[in-house]
Each structure stands twice: as structure tokens, then as C-alpha cells.
Protein backbone atom coordinates (compact mmCIF):
# COMPACT_ATOMS: atom_id res chain seq x y z
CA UNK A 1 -20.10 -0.98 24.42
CA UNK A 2 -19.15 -4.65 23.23
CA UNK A 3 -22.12 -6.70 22.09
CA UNK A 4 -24.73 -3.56 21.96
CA UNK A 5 -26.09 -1.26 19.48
CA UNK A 6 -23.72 1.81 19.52
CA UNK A 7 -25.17 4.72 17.99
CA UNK A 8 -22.61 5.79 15.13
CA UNK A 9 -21.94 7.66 12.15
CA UNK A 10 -21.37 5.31 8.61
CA UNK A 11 -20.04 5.83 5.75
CA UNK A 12 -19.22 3.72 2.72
CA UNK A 13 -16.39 3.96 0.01
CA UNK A 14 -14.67 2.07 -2.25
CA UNK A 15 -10.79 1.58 -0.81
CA UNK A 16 -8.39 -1.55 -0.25
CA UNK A 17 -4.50 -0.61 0.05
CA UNK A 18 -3.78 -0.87 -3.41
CA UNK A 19 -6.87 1.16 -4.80
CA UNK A 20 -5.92 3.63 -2.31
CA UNK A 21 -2.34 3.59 -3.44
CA UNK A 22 -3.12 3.91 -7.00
CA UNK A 23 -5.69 6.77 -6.43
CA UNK A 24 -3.35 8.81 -4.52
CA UNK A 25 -0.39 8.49 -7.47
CA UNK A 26 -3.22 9.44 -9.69
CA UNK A 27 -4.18 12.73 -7.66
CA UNK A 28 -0.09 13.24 -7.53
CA UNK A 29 -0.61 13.43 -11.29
CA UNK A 30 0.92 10.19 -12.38
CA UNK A 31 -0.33 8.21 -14.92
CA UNK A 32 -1.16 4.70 -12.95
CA UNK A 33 -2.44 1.09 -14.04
CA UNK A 34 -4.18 -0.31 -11.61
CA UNK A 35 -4.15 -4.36 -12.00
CA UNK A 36 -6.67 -6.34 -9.68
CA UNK A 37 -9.40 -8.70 -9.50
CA UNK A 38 -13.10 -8.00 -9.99
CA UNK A 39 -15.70 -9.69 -8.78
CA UNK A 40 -18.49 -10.45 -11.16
CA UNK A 41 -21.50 -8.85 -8.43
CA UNK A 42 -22.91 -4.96 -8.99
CA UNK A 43 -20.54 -3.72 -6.62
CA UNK A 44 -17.74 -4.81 -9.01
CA UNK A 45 -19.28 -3.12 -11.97
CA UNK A 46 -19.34 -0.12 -9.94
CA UNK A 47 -16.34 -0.08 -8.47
CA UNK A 48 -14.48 -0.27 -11.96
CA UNK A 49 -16.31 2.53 -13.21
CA UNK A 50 -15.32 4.07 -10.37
CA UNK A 51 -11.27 3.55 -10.81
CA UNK A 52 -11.91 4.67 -14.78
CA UNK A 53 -13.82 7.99 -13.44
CA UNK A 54 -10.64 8.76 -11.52
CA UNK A 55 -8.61 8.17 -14.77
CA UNK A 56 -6.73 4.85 -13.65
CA UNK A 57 -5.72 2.49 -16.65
CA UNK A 58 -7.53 -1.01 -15.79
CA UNK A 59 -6.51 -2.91 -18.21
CA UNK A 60 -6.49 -6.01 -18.49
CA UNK A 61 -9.59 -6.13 -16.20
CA UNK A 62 -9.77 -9.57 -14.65
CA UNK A 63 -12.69 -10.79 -13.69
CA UNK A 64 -13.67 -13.39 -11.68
CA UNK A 65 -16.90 -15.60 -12.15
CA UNK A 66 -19.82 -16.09 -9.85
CA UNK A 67 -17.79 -13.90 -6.87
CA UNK A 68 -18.83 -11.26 -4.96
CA UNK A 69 -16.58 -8.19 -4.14
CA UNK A 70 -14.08 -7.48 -1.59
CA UNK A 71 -15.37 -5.66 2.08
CA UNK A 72 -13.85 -3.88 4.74
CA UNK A 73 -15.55 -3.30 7.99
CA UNK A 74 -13.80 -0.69 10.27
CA UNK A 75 -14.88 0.36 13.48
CA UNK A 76 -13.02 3.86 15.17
CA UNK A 77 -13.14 5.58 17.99
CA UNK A 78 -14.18 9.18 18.62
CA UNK A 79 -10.78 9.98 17.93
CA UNK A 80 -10.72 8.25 14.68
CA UNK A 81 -8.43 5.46 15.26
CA UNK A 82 -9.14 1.92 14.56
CA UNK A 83 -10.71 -0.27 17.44
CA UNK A 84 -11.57 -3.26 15.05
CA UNK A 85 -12.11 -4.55 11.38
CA UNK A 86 -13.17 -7.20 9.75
CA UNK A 87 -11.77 -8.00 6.06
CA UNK A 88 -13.17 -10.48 3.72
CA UNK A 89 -11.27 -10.67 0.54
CA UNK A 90 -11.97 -14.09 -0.57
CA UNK A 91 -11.62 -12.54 -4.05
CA UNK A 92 -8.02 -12.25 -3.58
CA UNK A 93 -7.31 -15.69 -4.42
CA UNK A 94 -8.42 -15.46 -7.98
CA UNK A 95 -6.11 -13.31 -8.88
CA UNK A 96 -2.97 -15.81 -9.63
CA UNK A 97 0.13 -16.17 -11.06
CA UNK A 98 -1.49 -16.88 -14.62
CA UNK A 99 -4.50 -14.32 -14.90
CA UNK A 100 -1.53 -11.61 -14.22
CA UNK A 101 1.06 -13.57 -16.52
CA UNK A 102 -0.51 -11.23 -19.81
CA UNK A 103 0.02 -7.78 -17.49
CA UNK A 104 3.33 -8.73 -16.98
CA UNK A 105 4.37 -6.87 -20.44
CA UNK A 106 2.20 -3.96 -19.81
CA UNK A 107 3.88 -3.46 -16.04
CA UNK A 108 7.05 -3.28 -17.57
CA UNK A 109 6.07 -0.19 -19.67
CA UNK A 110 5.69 1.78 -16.07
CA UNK A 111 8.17 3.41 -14.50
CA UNK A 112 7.57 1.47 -10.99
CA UNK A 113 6.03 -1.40 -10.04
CA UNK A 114 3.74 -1.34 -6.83
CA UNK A 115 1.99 -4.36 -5.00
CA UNK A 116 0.53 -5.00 -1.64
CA UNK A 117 0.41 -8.05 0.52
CA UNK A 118 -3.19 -8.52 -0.27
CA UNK A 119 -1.88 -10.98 -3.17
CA UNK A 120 -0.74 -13.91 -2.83
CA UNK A 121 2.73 -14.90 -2.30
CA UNK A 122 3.00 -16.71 -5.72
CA UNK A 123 1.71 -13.33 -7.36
CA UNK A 124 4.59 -11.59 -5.01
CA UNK A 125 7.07 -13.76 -6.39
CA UNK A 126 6.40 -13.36 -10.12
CA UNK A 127 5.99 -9.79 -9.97
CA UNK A 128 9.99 -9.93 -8.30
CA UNK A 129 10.88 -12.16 -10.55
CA UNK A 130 9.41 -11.46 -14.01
CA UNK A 131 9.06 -7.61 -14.02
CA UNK A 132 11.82 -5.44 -15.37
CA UNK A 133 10.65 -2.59 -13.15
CA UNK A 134 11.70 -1.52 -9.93
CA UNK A 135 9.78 -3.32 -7.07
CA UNK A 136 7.64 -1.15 -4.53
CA UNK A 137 5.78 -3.93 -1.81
CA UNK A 138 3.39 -2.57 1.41
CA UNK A 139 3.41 -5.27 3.93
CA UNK A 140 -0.53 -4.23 4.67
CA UNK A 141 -0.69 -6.48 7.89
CA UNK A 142 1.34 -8.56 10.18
CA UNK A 143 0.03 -12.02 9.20
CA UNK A 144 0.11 -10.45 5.57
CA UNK A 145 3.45 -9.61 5.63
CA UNK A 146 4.85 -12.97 5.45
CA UNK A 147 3.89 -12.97 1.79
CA UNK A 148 6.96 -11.02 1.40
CA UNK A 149 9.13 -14.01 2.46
CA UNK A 150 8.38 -15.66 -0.93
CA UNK A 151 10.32 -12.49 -2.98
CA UNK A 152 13.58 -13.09 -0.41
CA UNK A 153 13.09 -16.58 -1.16
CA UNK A 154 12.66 -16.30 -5.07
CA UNK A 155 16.08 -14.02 -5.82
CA UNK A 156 14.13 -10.40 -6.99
CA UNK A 157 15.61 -9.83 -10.10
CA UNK A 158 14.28 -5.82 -9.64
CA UNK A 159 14.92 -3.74 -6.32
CA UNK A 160 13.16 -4.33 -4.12
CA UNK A 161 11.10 -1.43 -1.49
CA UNK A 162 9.56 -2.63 1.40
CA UNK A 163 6.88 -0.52 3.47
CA UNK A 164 6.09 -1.70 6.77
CA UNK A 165 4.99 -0.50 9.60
CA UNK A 166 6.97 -1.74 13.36
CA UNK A 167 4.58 -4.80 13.71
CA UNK A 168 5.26 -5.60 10.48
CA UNK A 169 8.96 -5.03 10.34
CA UNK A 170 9.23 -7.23 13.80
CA UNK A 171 7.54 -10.09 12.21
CA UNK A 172 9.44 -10.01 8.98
CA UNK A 173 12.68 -9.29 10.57
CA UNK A 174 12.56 -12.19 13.38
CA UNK A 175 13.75 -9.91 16.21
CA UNK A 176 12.09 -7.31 18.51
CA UNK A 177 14.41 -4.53 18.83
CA UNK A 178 15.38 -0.71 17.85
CA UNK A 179 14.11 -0.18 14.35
CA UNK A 180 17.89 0.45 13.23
CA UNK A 181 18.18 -3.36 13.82
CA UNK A 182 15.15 -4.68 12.00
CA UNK A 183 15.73 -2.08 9.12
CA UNK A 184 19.48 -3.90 8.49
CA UNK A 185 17.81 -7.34 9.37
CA UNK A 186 15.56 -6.63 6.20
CA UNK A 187 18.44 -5.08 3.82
CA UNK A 188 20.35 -8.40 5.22
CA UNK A 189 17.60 -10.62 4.09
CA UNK A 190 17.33 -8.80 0.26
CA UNK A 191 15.19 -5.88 0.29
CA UNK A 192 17.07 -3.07 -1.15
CA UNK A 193 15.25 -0.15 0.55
CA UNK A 194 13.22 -0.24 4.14
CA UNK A 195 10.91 2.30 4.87
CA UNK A 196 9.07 1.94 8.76
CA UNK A 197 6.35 3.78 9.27
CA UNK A 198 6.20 4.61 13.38
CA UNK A 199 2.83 6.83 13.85
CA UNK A 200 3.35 9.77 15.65
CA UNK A 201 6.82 9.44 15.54
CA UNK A 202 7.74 9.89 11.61
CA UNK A 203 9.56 7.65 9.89
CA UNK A 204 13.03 5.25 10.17
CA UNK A 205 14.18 4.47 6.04
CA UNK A 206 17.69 2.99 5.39
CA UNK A 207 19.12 1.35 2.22
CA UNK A 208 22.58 0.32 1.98
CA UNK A 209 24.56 3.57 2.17
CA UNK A 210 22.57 5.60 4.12
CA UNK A 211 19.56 6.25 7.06
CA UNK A 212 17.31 8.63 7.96
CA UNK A 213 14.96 9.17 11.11
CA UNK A 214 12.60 12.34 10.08
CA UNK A 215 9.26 13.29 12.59
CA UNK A 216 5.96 13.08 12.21
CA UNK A 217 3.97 16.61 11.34
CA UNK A 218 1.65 16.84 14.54
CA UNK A 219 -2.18 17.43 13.23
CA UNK A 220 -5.37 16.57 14.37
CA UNK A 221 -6.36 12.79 13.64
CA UNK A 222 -9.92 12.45 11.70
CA UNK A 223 -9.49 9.19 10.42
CA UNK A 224 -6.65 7.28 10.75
CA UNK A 225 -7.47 4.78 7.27
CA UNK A 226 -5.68 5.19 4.84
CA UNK A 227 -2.42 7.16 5.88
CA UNK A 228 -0.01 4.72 5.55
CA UNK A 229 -1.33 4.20 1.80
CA UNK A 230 -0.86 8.12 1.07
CA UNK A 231 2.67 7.45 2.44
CA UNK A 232 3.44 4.47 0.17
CA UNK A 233 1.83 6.75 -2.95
CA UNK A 234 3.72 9.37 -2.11
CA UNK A 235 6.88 7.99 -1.19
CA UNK A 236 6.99 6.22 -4.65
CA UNK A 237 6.34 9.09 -6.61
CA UNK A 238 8.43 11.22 -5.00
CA UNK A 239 11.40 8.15 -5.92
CA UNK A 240 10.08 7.98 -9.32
CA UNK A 241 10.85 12.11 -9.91
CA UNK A 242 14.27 11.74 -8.59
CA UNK A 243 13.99 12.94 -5.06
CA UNK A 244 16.55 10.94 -2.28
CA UNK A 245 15.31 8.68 0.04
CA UNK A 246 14.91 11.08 2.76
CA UNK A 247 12.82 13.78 0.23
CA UNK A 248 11.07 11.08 -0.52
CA UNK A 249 10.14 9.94 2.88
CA UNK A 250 9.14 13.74 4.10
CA UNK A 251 6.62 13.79 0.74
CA UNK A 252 5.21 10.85 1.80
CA UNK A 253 4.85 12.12 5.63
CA UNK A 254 3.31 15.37 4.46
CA UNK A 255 0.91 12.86 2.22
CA UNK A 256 -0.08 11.15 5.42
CA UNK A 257 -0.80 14.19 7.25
CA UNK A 258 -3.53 15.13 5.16
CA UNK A 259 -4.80 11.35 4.83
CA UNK A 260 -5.10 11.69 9.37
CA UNK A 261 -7.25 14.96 8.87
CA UNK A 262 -9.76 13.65 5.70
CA UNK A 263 -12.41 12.10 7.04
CA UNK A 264 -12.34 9.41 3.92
CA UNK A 265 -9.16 7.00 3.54
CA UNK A 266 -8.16 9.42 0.40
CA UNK A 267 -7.69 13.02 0.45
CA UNK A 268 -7.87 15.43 -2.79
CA UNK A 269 -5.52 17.97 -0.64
CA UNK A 270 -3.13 15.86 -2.06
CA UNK A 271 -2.71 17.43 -5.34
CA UNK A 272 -0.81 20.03 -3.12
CA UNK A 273 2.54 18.12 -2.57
CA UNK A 274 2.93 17.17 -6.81
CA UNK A 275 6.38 17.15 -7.28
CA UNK A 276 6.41 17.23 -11.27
């Protein structure tokens, strides 16, 4: 009931898409360096302790003075989809173009390169343009999305994978139509992969010389947080170990699967699908 007290169950966890991204690849069983901004509040020092006890790399940790952390607020239904959220992630904006600058060398050690739209466009851009790696991008919203604009704009000097969902690809692509037509709209515009994520119905990928349409497994929803970023983890790993497009896409829909019926945006059951 809008503007009452609903009774409710809470919970509280430390998340964000690219946490959640990295975490996943780490239960997968890659190695991962996870890059981000830290506020300079208790939560921060937790949450960094937190990403070491799940044996991510953070280094260099950046650190931002006198801020507080990032939060997500996310209301679901009884069937645990979201009806609302609320994001603040003011922190965002302090990590620029020249606190990452020193990573840059460090990225290029990795095998992949992963970034969502939760940066800013001018971190998008050097990340396309500087890193030697290829280029893995989650749109993370609609009005995020447009971030990506700025690594068409820029001339990637990587490949460049987008992962969006149909909102997403809509708003990126400039046209409402079948998903075959945004998907080309994107390759058109200099992405080198597409993967769109559709929900219940699977998932549409295409690159250049090839496309794929593959279902969705049917299981019973818990929480819907976090499965698109078990898809993106997945997906990428399952790229980085040599699978095709379309092997990689089913990994990352069996990834999601489990993500729907974990009641928390991360679930261990994905050490099942390692492909090393």
C-alpha cells in the first residue's frame, strides 16, 4: 500500500553491478581485480574487507575523502520482482579518468576487461581507448546506458561487448523494433558483440557473422536482483575459456537461473557451471 507501513521482510548486503559481476567470476574460479571507489565512512572499510574475504584483487584501492558509501534501496513483490528502488551513488563521480589512469597497466595484465555504466562516460571512454584488453560493458539502466555513447564516439581501440537488456538496447539503438534490428543497429554503431537479455524469454546475441536466439530455463523466481549480473559474469568467462558466442550465452542463462532462485543478488550454486 503506497504511502503506509507495509509489513516486510529486510535484508542487507553488500552488491552494485560490478561487485556482483566480479564476485560471480570469482565463484566461477577466475582470478578477478575488482577496481572501484571507496568511500572513506565504516561501511567502506567493511565493504573492502569484504571483496578481499572473497579473494578479489583490490588494488589500487581508491579512496575517496570525507564520502559516504554507495546504497541501494529495492523494494519486491511477493513474487520477488522489483516494484521500486532508489540508488544513491554520489560516490561514483570520484572515480575519474585520472584516479584510474595508474590501473590502466594493471587491467591490461587481465585477460578481459569488464565495466558497468555506473562510471562515468569519461571513465567509459578511457577504458575503450587506453586498455589493450578486450572490452566487456553492462548498460545497468536505461538513462545509464547512454554512457556507452561516449566509447562509439571515442573509436574503441579493443572489442567491444555490450550487455543490455530491451530497454536498454531501444534507447541505445534509437529505434523500437524486433531485437534483430536493434542488435545490427548496435554492431552498426561499433560494438563488436550484442548480447540482449529478454527475461523469460532467453536471450538474442549477434556479432558480425553470426546470431543466436536461445530460451530462458523456466524456474521459480526468488529474487529477481542480480540475474542479469550472473549473466554478464558468466557470459564473460565462458568467452574468456574459449566457448562460442552461443555456449557462452547458455552459461550465462544457466548463471541467471540460479541468481532468480537465491534469495541474495549472488548465488554460491554457481561454482556448478565452472567451465575450467
Amino acid at each position: 500500500r503506497p504511502c503506509e507501513s507495509n509489513p516486510s521482510r529486510v535484508s542487507i548486503g553488500f552488491g552494485g553491478v560490478g561487485r556482483n559481476i566480479a564476485h560471480n567470476l570469482r565463484l566461477l574460479g577466475d582470478e578477478v581485480r575488482f577496481v572501484s571507489v571507496f568511500g572513506s565512512d565504516a561501511i567502506a572499510r567493511t565493504l573492502l574487507t569484504d571483496c578481499r574475504r572473497l579473494g578479489l584483487l583490490v588494488e589500487p584501492v581508491i579512496t575517496a575523502s570525507d564520502a559516504r558509501s554507495n546504497y541501494f534501496v529495492c523494494i519486491n513483490n511477493e513474487h520477488g520482482e522489483m516494484q521500486a528502488g532508489a540508488a544513491d551513488m554520489e560516490l561514483m563521480s570520484a572515480l575519474t579518468p585520472e584516479r584510474l589512469e595508474p590501473a590502466i597497466g594493471q587491467l591490461d595484465q587481465c585477460q578481459a576487461v569488464v565495466a558497468d555504466c555506473n562510471v562515468g562516460a569519461d571513465v567509459l571512454q578511457l577504458l575503450a581507448r587506453r586498455c589493450r584488453r578486450p572490452l566487456y560493458v553492462d548498460a545497468t539502466s536505461v538513462a545509464k546506458s547512454k554512457r556507452v555513447e561516449a566509447v562509439f564516439e571515442c573509436g574503441a581501440s579493443v572489442p567491444v561487448t555490450l550487455k543490455v537488456n530491451r530497454s536498454e538496447a531501444q534507447a541505445l539503438a534509437g529505434i523500437d523494433g524486433p531485437v534483430e534490428a536493434m542488435a545490427e543497429a548496435l554492431l552498426a554503431r561499433g560494438a563488436a558483440r550484442v548480447y540482449i537479455t529478454l527475461g523469460a524469454e532467453g536471450i538474442y546475441c549477434r556479432d558480425a557473422h553470426s546470431h543466436h536466439r536461445l530460451a530462458a530455463q523456466a524456474v521459480p523466481v526468488v529474487n529477481a536482483t542480480g540475474a542479469g549480473d550472473a549473466f554478464m559474469a558468466a557470459m564473460v568467462h565462458g568467452e574468456s575459456s574459449g566457448m562460442t558466442m552461443a555456449e557462452a550465452a547458455a552459461l550465462g542463462l544457466r548463471a541467471a537461473a540460479l541468481a532468480l532462485q537465491s534469495a541474495t543478488a549472488v548465488s554460491k550454486r554457481i561454482r556448478s557451471l565452472c567451465a575450467r
